[in-house]
Protein backbone atom coordinates (compact mmCIF):
# COMPACT_ATOMS: atom_id res chain seq x y z
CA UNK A 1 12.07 98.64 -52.26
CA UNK A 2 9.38 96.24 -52.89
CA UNK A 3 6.34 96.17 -50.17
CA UNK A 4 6.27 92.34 -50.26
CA UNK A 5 8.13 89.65 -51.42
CA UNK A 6 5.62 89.43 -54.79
CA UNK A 7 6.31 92.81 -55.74
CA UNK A 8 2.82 94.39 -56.23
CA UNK A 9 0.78 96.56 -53.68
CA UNK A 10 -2.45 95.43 -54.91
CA UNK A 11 -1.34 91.85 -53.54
CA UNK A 12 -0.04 92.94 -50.11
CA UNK A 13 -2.97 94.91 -49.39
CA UNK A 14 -5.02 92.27 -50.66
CA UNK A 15 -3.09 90.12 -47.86
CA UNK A 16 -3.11 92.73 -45.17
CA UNK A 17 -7.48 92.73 -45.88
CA UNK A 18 -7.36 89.07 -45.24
CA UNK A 19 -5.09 88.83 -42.33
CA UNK A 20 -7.41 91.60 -40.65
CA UNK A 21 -10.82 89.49 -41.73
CA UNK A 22 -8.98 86.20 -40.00
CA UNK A 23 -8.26 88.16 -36.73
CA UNK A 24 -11.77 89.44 -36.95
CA UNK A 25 -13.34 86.21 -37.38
CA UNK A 26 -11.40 85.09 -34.37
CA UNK A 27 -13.04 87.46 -32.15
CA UNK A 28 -16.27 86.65 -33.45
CA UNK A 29 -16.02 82.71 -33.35
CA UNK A 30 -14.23 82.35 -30.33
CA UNK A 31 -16.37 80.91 -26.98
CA UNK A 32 -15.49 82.21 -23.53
CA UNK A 33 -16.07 85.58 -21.12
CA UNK A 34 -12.43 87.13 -22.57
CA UNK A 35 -13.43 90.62 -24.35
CA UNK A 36 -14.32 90.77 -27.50
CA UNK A 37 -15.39 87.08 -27.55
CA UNK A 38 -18.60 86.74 -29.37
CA UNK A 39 -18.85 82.83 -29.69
CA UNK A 40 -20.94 83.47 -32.83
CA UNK A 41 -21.88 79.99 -34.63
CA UNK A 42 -22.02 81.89 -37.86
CA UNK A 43 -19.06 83.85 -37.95
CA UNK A 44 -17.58 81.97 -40.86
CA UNK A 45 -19.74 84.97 -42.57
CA UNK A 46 -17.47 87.01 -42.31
CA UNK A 47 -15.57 84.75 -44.66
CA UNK A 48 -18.05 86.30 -48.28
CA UNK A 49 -16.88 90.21 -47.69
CA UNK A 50 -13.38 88.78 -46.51
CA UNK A 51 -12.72 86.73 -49.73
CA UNK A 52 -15.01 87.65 -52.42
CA UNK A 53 -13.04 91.42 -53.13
CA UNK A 54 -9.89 89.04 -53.45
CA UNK A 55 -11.29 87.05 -56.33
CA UNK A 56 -12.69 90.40 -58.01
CA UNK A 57 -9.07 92.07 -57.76
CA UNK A 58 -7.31 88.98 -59.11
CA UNK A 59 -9.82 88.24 -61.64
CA UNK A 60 -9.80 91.64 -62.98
CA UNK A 61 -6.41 92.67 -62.70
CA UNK A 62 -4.55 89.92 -63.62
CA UNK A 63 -6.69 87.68 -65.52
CA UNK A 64 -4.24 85.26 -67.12
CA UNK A 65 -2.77 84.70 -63.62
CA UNK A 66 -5.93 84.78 -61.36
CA UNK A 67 -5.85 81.81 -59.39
CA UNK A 68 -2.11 82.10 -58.84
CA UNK A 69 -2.11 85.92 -57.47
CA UNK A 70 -5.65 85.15 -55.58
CA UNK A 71 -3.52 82.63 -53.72
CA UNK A 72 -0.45 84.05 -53.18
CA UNK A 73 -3.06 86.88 -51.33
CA UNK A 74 -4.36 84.20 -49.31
CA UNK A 75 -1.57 82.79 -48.14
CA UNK A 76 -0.01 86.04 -46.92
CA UNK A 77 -3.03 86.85 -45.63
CA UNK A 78 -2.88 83.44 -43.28
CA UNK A 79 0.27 83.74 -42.44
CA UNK A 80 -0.61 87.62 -41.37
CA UNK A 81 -3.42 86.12 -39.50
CA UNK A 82 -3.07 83.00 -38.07
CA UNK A 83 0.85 83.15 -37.98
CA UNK A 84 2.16 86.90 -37.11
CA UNK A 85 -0.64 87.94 -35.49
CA UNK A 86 -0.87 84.68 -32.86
CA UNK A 87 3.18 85.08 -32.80
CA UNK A 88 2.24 88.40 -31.15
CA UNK A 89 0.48 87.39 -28.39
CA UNK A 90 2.92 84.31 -27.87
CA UNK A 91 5.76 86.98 -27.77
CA UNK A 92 3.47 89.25 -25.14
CA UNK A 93 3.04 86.38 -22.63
CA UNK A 94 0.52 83.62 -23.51
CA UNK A 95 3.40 81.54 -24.20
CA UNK A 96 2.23 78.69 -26.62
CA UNK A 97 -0.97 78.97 -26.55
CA UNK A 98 -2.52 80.81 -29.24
CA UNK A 99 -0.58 77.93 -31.71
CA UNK A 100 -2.22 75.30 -29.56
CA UNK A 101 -5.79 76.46 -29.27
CA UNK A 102 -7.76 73.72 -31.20
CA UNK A 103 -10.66 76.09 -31.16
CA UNK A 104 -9.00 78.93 -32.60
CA UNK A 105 -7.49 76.28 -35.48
CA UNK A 106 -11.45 74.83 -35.83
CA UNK A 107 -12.82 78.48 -36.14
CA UNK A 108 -10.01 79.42 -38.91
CA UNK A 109 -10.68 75.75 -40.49
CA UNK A 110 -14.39 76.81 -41.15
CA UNK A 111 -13.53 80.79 -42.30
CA UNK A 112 -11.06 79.06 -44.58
CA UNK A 113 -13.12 76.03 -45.89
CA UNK A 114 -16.20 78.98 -46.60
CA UNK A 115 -13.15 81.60 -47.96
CA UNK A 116 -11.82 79.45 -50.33
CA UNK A 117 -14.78 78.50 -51.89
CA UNK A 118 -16.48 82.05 -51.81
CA UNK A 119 -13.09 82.94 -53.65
CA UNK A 120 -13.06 80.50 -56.43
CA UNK A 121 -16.77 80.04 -56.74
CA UNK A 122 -16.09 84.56 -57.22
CA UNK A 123 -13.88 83.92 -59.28
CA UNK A 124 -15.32 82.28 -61.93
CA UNK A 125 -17.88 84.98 -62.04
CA UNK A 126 -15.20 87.91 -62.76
CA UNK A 127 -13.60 85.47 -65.27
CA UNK A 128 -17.27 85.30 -67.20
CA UNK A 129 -17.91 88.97 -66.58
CA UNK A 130 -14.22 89.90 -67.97
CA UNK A 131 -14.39 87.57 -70.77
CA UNK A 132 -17.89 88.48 -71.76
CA UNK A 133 -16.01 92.19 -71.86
CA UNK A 134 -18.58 93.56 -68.91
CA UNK A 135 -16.05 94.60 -66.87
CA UNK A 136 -12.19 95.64 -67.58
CA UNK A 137 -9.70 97.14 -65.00
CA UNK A 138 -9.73 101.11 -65.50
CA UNK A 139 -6.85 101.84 -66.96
């Protein structure tokens, strides 16, 4: 039985990182007295160590395919984060709120917006790095 619905580990866990770093980056962006609310103005940060080891796994270990298994980790990560995660605490009480919030969906906007380009701007770096044969995948 396959882990995820593309078949590979290195992509679900690639997806389960991201959906983690998007939950994180919640707590960290989002205003208010709730717990774990840090109402940080720079916590789309968080989005460089979130994305960047994406880009170096797709990049190295499939470097034909790259941008195409990058993204198929970051959607699955988004859907882990800002879908099952938020379906969660909708199922747990807070009703329809945590689809709603227009501040959670403007702090994902800007850890996405940063994300995506620390991942393709990363990218492009592994691709030199593997084409100028400085780096292969062991084994």
């Amino acid at each position: 039985m396959k882990c995820c619905p593309s078949g590979s580990r290195a992509v679900c866990f690639g997806a389960l990182w991201l959906g983690i770093m998007t939950h994180i980056d919640w707590h960290l962006g989002r205003p208010g007295h709730d717990h774990l609310s840090f109402h940080l103005s720079y916590h789309w940060l968080l989005a460089l160590p979130a994305f960047l080891p994406l880009a170096w796994l797709a990049g190295t270990r499939w470097p034909d395919v790259a941008g195409r298994a990058g993204m198929r980790m970051i959607l699955l990560g988004i859907l882990i984060g800002q879908g099952l995660e938020p379906l969660g605490e909708a199922l747990l009480g807070e009703g329809l709120e945590p689809f709603t919030n227009t501040t959670r969906w403007r702090v994902f906007a800007e850890f996405l917006a940063a994300g995506v380009l620390t991942f393709f701007l990363g990218l492009m770096v592994v691709r030199y790095l593997v084409r100028e044969r400085r780096f292969q995948w062991p084994g």
